[in-house]
Protein backbone atom coordinates (compact mmCIF):
# COMPACT_ATOMS: atom_id res chain seq x y z
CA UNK A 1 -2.17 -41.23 2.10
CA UNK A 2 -0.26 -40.14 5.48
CA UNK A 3 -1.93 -41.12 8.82
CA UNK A 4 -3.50 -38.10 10.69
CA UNK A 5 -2.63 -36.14 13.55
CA UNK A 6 -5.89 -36.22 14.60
CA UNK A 7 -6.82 -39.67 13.45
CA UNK A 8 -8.10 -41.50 16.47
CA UNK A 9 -11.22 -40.18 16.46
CA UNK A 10 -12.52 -41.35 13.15
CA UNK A 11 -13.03 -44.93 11.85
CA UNK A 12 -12.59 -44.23 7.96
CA UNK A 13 -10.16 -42.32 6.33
CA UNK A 14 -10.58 -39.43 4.78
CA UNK A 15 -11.85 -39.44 1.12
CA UNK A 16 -9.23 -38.35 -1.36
CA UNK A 17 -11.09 -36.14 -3.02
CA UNK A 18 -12.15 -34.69 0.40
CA UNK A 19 -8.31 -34.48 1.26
CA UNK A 20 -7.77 -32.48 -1.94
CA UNK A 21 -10.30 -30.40 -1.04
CA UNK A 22 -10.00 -29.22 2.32
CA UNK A 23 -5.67 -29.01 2.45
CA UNK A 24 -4.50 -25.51 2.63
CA UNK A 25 -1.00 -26.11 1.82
CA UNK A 26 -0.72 -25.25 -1.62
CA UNK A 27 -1.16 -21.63 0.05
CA UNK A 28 0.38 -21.76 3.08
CA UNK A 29 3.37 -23.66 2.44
CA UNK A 30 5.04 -19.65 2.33
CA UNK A 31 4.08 -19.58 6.11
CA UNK A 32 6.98 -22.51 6.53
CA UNK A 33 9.71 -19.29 8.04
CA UNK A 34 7.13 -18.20 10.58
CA UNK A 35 5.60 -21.75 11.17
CA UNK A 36 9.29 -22.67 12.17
CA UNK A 37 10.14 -19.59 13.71
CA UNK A 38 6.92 -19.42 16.20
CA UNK A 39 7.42 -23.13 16.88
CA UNK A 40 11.08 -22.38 18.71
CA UNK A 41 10.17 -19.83 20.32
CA UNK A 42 7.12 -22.03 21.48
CA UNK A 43 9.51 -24.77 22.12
CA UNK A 44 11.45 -22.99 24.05
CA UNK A 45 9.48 -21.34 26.45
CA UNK A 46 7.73 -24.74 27.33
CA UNK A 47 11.74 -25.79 28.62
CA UNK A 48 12.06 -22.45 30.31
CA UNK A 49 8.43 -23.07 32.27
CA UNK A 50 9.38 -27.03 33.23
CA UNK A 51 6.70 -28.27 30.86
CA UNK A 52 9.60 -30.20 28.33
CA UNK A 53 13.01 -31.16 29.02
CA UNK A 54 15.92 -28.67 27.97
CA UNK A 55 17.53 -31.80 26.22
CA UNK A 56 14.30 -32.55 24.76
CA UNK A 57 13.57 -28.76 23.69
CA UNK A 58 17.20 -28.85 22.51
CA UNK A 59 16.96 -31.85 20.26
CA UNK A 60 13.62 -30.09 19.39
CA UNK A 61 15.09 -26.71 18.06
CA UNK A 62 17.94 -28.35 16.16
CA UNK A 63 15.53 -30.53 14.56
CA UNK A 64 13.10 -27.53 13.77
CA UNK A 65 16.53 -25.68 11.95
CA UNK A 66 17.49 -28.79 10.02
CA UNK A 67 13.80 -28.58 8.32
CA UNK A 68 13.88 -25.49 7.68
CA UNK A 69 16.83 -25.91 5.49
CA UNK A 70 15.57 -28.55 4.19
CA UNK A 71 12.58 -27.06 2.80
CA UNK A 72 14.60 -23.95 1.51
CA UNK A 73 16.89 -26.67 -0.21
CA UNK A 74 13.64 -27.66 -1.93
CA UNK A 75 14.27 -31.17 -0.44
CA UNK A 76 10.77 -32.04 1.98
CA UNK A 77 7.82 -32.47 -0.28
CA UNK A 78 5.02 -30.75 0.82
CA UNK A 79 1.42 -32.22 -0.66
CA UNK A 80 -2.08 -32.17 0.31
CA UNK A 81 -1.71 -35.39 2.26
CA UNK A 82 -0.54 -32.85 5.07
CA UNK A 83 -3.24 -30.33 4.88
CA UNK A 84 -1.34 -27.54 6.01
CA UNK A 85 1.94 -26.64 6.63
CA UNK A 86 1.67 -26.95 10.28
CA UNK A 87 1.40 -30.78 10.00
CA UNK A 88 3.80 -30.92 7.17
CA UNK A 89 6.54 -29.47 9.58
CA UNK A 90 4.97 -31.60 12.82
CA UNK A 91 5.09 -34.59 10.64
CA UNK A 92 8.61 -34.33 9.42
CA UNK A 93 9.81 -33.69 12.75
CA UNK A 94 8.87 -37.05 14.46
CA UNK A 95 10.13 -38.81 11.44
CA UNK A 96 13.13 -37.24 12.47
CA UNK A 97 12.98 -37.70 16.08
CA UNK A 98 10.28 -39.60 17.01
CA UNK A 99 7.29 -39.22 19.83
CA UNK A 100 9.39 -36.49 21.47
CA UNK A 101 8.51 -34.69 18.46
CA UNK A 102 4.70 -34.67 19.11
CA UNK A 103 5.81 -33.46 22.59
CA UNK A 104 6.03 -29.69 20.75
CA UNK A 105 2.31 -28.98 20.25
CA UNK A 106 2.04 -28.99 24.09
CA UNK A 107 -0.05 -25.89 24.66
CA UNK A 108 -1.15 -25.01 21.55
CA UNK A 109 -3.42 -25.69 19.07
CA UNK A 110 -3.26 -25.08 14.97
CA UNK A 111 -5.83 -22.00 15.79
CA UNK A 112 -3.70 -19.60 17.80
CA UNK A 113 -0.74 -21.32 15.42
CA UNK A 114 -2.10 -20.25 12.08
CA UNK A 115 -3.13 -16.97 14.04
CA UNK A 116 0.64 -16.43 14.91
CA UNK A 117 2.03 -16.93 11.76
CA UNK A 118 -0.10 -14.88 9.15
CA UNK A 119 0.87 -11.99 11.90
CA UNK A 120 4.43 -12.55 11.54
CA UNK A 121 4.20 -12.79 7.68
CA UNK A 122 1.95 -10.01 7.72
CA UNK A 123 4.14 -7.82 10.17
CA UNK A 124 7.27 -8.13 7.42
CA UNK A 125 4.63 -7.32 4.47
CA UNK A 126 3.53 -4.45 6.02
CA UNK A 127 7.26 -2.88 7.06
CA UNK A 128 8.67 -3.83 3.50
CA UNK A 129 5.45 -1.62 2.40
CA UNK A 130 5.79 1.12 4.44
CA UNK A 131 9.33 1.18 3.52
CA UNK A 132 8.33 1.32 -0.51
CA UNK A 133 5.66 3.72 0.25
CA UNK A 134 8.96 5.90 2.15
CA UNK A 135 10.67 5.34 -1.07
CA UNK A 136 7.92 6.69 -3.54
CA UNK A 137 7.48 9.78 -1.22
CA UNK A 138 11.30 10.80 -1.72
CA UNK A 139 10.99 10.02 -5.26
CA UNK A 140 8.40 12.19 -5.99
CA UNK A 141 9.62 15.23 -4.01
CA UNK A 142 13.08 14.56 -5.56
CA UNK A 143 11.03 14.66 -8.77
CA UNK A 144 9.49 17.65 -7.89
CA UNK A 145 12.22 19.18 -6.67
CA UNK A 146 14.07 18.77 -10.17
CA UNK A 147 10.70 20.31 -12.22
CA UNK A 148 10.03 23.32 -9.61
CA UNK A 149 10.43 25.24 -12.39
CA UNK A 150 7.26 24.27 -14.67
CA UNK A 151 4.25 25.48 -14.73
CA UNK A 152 1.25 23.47 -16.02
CA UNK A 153 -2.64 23.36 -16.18
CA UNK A 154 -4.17 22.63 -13.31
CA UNK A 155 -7.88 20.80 -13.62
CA UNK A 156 -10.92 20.27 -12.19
CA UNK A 157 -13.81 18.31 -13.94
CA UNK A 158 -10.79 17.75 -16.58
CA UNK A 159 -10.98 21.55 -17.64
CA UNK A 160 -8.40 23.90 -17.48
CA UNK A 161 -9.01 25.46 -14.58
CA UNK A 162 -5.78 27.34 -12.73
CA UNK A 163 -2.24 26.98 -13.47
CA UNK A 164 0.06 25.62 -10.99
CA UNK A 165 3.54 24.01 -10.34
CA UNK A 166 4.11 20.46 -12.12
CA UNK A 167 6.10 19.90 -8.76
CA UNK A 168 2.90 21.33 -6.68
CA UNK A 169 0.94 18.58 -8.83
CA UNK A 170 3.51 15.44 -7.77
CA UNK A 171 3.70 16.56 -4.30
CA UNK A 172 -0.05 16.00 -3.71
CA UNK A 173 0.94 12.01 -4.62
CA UNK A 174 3.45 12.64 -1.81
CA UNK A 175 0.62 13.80 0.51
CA UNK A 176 -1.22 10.54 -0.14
CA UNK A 177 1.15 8.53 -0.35
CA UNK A 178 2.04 9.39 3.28
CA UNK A 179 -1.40 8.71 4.07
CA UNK A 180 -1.04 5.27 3.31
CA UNK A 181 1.91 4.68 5.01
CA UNK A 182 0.60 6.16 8.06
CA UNK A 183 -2.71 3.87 7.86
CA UNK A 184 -0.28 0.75 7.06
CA UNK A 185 1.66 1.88 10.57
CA UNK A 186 -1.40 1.79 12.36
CA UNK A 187 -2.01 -1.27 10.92
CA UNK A 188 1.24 -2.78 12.07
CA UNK A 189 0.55 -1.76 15.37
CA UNK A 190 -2.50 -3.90 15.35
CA UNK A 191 -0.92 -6.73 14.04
CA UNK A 192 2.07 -7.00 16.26
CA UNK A 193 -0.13 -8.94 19.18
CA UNK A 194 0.93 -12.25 20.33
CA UNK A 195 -2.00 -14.72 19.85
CA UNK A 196 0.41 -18.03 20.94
CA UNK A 197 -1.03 -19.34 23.96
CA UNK A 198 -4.78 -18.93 23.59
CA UNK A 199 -4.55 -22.55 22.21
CA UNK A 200 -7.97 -23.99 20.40
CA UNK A 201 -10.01 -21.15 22.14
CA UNK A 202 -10.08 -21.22 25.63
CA UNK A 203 -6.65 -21.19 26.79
CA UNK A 204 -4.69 -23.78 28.29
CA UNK A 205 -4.35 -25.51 31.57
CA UNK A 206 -0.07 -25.60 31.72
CA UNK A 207 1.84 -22.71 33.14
CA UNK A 208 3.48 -21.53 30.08
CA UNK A 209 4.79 -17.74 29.70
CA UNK A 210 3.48 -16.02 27.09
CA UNK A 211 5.39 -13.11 28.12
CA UNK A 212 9.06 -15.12 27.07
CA UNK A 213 6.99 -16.18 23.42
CA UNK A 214 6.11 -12.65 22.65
CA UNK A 215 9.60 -10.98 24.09
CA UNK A 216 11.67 -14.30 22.23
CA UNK A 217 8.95 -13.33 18.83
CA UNK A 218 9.53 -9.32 19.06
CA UNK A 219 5.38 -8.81 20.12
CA UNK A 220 4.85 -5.93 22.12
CA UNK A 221 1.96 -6.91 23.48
CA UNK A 222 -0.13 -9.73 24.30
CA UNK A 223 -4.01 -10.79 23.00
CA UNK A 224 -6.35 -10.90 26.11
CA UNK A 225 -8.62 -12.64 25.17
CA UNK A 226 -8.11 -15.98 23.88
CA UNK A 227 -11.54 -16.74 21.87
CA UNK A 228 -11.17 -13.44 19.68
CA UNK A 229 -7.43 -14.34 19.35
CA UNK A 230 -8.14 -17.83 17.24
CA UNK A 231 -11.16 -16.04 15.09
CA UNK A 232 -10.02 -12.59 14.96
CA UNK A 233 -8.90 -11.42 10.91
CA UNK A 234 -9.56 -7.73 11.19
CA UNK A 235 -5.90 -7.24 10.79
CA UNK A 236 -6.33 -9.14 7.55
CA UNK A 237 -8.99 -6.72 6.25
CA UNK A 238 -7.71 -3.45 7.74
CA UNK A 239 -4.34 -4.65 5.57
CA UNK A 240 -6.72 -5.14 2.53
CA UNK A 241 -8.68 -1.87 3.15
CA UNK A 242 -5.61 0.12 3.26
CA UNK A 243 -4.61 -1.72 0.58
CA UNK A 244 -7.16 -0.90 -1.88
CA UNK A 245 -6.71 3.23 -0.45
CA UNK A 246 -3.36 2.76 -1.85
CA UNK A 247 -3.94 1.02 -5.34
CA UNK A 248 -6.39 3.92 -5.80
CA UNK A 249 -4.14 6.46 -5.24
CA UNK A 250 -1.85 4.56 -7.59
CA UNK A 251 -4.41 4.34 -9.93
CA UNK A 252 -5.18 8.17 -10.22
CA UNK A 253 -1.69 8.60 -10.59
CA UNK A 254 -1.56 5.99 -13.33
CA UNK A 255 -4.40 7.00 -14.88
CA UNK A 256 -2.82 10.75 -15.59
CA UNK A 257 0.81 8.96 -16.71
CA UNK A 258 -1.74 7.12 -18.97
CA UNK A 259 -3.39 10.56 -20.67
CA UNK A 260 -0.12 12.63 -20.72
CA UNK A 261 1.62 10.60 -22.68
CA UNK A 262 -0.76 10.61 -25.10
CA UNK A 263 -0.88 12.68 -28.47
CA UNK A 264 -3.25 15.18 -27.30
CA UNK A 265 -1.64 15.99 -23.87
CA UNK A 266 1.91 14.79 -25.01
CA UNK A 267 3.50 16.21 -21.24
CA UNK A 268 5.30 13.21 -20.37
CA UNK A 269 7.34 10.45 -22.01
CA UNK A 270 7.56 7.10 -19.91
CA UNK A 271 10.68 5.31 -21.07
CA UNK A 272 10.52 2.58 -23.30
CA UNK A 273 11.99 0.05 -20.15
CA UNK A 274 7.98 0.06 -19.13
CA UNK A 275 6.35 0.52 -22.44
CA UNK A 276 5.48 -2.38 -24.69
CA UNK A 277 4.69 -1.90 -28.58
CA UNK A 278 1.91 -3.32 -30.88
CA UNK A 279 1.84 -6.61 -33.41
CA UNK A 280 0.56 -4.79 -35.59
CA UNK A 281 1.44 -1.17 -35.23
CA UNK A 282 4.85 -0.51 -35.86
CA UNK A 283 4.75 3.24 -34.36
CA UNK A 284 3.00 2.39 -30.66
CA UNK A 285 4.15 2.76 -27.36
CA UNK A 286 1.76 1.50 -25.11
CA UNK A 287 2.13 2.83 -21.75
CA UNK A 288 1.13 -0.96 -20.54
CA UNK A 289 3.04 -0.61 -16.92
CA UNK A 290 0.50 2.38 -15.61
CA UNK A 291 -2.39 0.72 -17.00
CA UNK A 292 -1.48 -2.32 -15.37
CA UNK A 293 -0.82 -0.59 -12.05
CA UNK A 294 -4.85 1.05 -12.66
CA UNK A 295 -6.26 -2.69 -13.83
CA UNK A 296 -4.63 -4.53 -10.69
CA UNK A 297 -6.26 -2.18 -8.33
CA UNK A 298 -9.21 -3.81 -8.79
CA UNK A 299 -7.95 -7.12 -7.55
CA UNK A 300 -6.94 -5.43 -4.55
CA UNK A 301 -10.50 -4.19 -4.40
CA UNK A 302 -11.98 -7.60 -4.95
CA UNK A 303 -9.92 -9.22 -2.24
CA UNK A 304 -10.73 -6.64 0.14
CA UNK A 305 -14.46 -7.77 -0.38
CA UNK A 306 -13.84 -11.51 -0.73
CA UNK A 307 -12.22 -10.70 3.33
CA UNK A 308 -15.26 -9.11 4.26
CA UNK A 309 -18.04 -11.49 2.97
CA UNK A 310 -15.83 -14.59 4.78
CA UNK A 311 -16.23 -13.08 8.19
CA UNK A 312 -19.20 -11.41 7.74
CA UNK A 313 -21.20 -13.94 9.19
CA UNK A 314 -18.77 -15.96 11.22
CA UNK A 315 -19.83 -17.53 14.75
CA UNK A 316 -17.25 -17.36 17.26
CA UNK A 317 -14.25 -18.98 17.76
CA UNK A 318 -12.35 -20.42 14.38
CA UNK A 319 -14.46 -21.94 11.62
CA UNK A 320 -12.86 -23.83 8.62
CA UNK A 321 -14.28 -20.86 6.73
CA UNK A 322 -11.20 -18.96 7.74
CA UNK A 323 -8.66 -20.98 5.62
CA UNK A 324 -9.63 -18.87 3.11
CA UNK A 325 -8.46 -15.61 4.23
CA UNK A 326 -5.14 -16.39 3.30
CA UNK A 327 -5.46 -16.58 -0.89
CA UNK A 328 -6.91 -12.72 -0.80
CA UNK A 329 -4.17 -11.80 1.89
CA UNK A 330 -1.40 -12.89 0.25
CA UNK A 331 -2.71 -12.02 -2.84
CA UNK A 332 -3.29 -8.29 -2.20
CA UNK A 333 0.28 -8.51 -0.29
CA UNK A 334 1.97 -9.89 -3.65
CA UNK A 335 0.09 -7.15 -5.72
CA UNK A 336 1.11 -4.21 -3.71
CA UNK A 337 4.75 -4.59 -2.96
CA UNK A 338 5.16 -5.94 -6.49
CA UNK A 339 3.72 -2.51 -7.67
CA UNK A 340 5.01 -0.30 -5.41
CA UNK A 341 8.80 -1.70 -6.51
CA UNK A 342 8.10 -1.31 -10.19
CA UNK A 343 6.29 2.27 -9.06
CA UNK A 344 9.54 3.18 -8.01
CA UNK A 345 11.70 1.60 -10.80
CA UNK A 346 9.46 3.82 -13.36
CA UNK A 347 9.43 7.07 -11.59
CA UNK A 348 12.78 8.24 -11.48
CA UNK A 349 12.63 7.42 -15.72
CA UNK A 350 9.94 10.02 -16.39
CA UNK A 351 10.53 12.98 -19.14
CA UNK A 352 8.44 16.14 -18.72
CA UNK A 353 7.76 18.26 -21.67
CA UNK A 354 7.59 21.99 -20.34
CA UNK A 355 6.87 23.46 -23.72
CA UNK A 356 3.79 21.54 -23.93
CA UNK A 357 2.76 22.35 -20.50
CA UNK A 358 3.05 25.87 -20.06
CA UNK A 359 1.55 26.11 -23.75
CA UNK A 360 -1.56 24.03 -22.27
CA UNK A 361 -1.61 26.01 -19.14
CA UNK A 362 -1.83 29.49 -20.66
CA UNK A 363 -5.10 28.06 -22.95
CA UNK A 364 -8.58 27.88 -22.05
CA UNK A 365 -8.27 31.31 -20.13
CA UNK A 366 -7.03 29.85 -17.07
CA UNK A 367 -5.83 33.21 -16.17
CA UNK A 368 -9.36 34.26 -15.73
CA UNK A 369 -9.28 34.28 -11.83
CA UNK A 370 -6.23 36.25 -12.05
CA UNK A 371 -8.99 39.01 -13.28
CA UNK A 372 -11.23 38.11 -11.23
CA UNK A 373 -8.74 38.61 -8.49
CA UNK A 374 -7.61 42.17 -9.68
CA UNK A 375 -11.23 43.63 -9.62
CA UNK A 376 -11.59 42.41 -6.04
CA UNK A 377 -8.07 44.21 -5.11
CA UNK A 378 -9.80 47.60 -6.63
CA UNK A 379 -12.90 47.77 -4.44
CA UNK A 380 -15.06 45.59 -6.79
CA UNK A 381 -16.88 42.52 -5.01
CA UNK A 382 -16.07 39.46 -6.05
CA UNK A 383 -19.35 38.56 -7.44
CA UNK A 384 -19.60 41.56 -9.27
CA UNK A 385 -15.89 40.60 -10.66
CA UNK A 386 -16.85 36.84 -11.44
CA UNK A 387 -19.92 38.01 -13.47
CA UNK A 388 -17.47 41.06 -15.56
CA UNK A 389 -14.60 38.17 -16.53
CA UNK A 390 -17.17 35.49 -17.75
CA UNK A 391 -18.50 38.48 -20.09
CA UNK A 392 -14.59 38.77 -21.15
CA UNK A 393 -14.51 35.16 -21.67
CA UNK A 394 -17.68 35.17 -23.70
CA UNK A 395 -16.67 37.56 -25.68
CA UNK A 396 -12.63 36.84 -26.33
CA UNK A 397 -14.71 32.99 -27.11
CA UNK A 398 -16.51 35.03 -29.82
CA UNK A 399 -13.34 36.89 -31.41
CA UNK A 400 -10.81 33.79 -31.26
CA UNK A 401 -8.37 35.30 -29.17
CA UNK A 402 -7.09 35.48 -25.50
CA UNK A 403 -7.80 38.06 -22.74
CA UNK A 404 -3.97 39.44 -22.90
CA UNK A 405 -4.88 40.09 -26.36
CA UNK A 406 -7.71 43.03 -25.26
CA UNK A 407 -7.47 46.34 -25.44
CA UNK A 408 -7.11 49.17 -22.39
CA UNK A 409 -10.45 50.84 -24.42
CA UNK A 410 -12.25 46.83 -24.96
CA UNK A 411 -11.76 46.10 -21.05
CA UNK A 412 -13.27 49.37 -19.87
CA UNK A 413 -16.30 48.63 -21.89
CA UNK A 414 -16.72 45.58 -18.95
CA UNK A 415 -16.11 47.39 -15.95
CA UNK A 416 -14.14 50.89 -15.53
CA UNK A 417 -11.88 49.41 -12.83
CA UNK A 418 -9.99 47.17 -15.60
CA UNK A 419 -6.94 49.67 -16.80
CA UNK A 420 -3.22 48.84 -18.39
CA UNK A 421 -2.07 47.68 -15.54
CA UNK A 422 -4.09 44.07 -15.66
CA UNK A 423 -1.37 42.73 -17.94
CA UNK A 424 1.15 42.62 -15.17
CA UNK A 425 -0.92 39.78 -13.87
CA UNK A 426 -1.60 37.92 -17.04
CA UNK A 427 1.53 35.68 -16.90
CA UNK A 428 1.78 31.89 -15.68
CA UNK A 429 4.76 32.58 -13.58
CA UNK A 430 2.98 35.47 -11.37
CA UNK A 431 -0.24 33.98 -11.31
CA UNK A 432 1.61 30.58 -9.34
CA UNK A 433 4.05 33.01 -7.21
CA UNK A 434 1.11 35.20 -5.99
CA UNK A 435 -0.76 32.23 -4.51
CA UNK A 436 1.44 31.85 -1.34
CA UNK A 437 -1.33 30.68 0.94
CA UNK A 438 -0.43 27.86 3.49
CA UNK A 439 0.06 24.37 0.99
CA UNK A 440 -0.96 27.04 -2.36
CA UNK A 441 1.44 26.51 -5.78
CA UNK A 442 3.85 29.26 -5.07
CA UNK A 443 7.19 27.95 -5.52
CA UNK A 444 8.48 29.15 -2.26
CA UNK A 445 5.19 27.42 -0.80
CA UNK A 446 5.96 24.37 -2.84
CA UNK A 447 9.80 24.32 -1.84
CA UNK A 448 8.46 24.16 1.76
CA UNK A 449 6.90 21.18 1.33
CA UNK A 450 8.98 19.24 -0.08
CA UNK A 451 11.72 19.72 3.00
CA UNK A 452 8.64 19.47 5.41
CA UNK A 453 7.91 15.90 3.42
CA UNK A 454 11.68 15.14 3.07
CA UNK A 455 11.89 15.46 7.27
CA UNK A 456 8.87 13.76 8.07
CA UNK A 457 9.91 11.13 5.48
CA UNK A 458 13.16 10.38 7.45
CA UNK A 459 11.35 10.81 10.75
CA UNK A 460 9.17 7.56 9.39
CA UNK A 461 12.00 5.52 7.63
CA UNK A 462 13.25 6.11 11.67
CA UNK A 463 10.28 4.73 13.16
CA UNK A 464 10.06 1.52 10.83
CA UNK A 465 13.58 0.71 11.76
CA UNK A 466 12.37 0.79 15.15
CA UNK A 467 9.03 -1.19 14.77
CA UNK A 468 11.30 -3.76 12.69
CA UNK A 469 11.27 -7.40 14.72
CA UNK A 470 14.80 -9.13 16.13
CA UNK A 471 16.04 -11.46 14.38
CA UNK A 472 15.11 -14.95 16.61
């Protein structure tokens, strides 16, 4: 059992089981990049402001880069005799160089420490997100631009209800899609504050420059105030919360890869690089990858809630409480970029089946507002018309057969207005090309937005370039 930093308070060591307990390092041994990083930065400020030595910060930063590589070598052991892997790092450095090495927590505390480095890992999650969620986007209009062609049932309450573009259908991914990528940069924006400085809570009494730490660290801006810097996670739970948006949005999308490829829909095939069979079934193909990507939203969900129930009740500043925000964090970050990669692996691999979508979209009289639509263009209001085609319906229910298969003398018996030239308008193709409204199905509507989403796209692969941190 390794002496503590913080030892000389205390008469008894701590209790094994208590050690086990309470260390944090199992988790946030991953911080070790950003612990390191934020320390040199730290380090050497404190030189620039007179506070160390340069030689001292100097033997200090080398030191710093020789652990690092020794913990990517897998050569320090890290165990819960450190607690966290703030100490781990402190501890190996005065092994290495002695009392000048406890010299670098000058003006700082392990609050406003752990604070700075879950917003530097956080800061690379979000960008490599953003930059997946980029990737989907011109995947799907790429898709869509390749399938402009098909037409297939549109739905609401699951029911045939209009038919539209299969590309019209993928682009509305792309809409919220760049939804979450927008919420994710507002995020970032909101996690790129410098919280180095505010020490345990209160500040500090030396004349350090947190300006040089946040210019040396890539921060744009500063926290002001030092007790909300320490205790603040709402940049943990905004993550989470836009997060879980995302994984739902996944999940609807999932959830329709999941019934197309079934049987009864039969409009897509998934290839078999993220399908799995059965043991006992010799004919399956489980479409295992989308239900997966539908079953791990709800992880996301639960760590979003796990996030809010810590803080909930939290007195200000830090609280011990808050070494558990990092579990759901990183969590939730593993889940998402993991399924936003394989999201984008499994995309590109997709098969439509046009035969079996136009087939579906010309059943269950989906053509009926076409009808509808026709009696309003002859003078007839549209009430009027709605009531006239559900007779129709009703009644081409009753014989078995479709509404292109009536008769000029059956629709006059409905309404006089209906004459020959109804059946002009009784085809898939017109019925999508005549709905040119502003975002409608048309294709040349639909071609519009995908170059309006293929520029914006680019505009936003632009602007996470930009946001991306120097290199320190």
């Amino acid at each position: 059992m390794s002496e503590k930093m913080w030892q000389g308070r205390f008469e008894q060591p701590t209790d094994s089981l208590v050690e086990e307990y309470t260390a944090s390092i199992h988790c946030d041994r991953r911080l070790y990049r950003y612990d390191i990083q934020g320390s040199i930065a730290h380090c050497r400020m404190l030189a620039e402001c007179g506070i160390l030595a340069h030689e001292e910060a100097s033997q200090i930063v080398q030191s710093l880069g020789e652990i690092l590589r020794e913990i990517e070598r897998g050569e320090l052991l890290l165990d819960a005799s450190q607690e966290d892997i703030h100490m781990a790092v402190e501890q190996r450095l005065m092994q290495k160089i002695g009392e000048l090495g406890g010299k670098l927590h000058t003006a700082r505390s392990r609050n406003d420490q752990i604070a700075l480095d879950t917003r530097l890992f956080m800061r690379d999650v979000v960008l490599e997100c953003r930059r997946l969620l980029l990737e989907t986007v011109n995947i799907l209009s790429g898709l869509a631009e390749k399938n402009l062609h098909i037409v297939m049932p549109g739905y609401t309450h699951l029911q045939h209800a209009q038919p539209v573009l299969l590309a019209h259908h993928l682009m509305a991914y792309a809409e919220m899609f760049l939804r979450d990528e927008e919420r994710l940069a507002q995020c970032f924006d909101r996690i790129n504050v410098l919280p180095l400085g505010s020490a345990a809570l209160a500040g500090t009494t030396f004349p350090i420059n947190m300006e040089m730490t946040a210019k040396a660290l890539g921060f744009p801006r500063i926290t002001r105030n030092s007790m909300d810097a320490v205790s603040d996670r709402d940049f943990l739970i905004e993550f989470c919360a836009a997060s879980a948006i995302l994984m739902m949005h996944i999940s609807r999308l999932a959830e329709e890869l999941v019934l197309w490829s079934t049987v009864e829909f039969g409009f897509v095939d998934i290839s078999d690089a993220f399908c799995t069979g059965s043991s006992i079934m010799p004919q399956k193909k489980n479409p295992d990858v989308p239900e997966l990507m539908r079953g791990k939203s709800a992880r996301v969900y639960g760590n979003l809630m796990a996030l809010l129930t810590l803080v909930k009740n939290l007195p200000l500043t830090y609280n011990r409480d808050l070494q558990e925000d990092k579990e759901p964090a990183f969590d939730t970050a593993d889940t998402v970029r993991q399924t936003l990669a394989v999201l984008n692996k499994m995309l590109p691999e997709l098969r439509f089946n046009q035969d079996r979508m136009e087939t579906a979209a010309a059943q269950g009289y989906a053509l009926a507002t076409e009808v509808a639509d026709y009696l309003v263009r002859k003078g007839v209001p549209f009430r009027k018309a709605h009531y006239v085609v559900g007779q129709m319906v009703h009644h081409c229910e009753k014989l078995g057969k479709d509404l292109s298969d009536c008769s000029v003398e059956e629709l006059k018996k409905f309404h006089k207005a209906l004459d020959a030239d109804l059946f002009a308008v009784l085809s898939l193709h017109s019925a999508v090309e005549r709905r040119t409204s502003h975002g409608g199905t048309s294709p040349q509507r639909v071609r519009e937005a995908i170059d309006a989403v293929r520029a914006e796209t680019h505009a936003r692969l632009e602007r996470v370039h930009v946001d991306a941190p120097p290199a320190v």
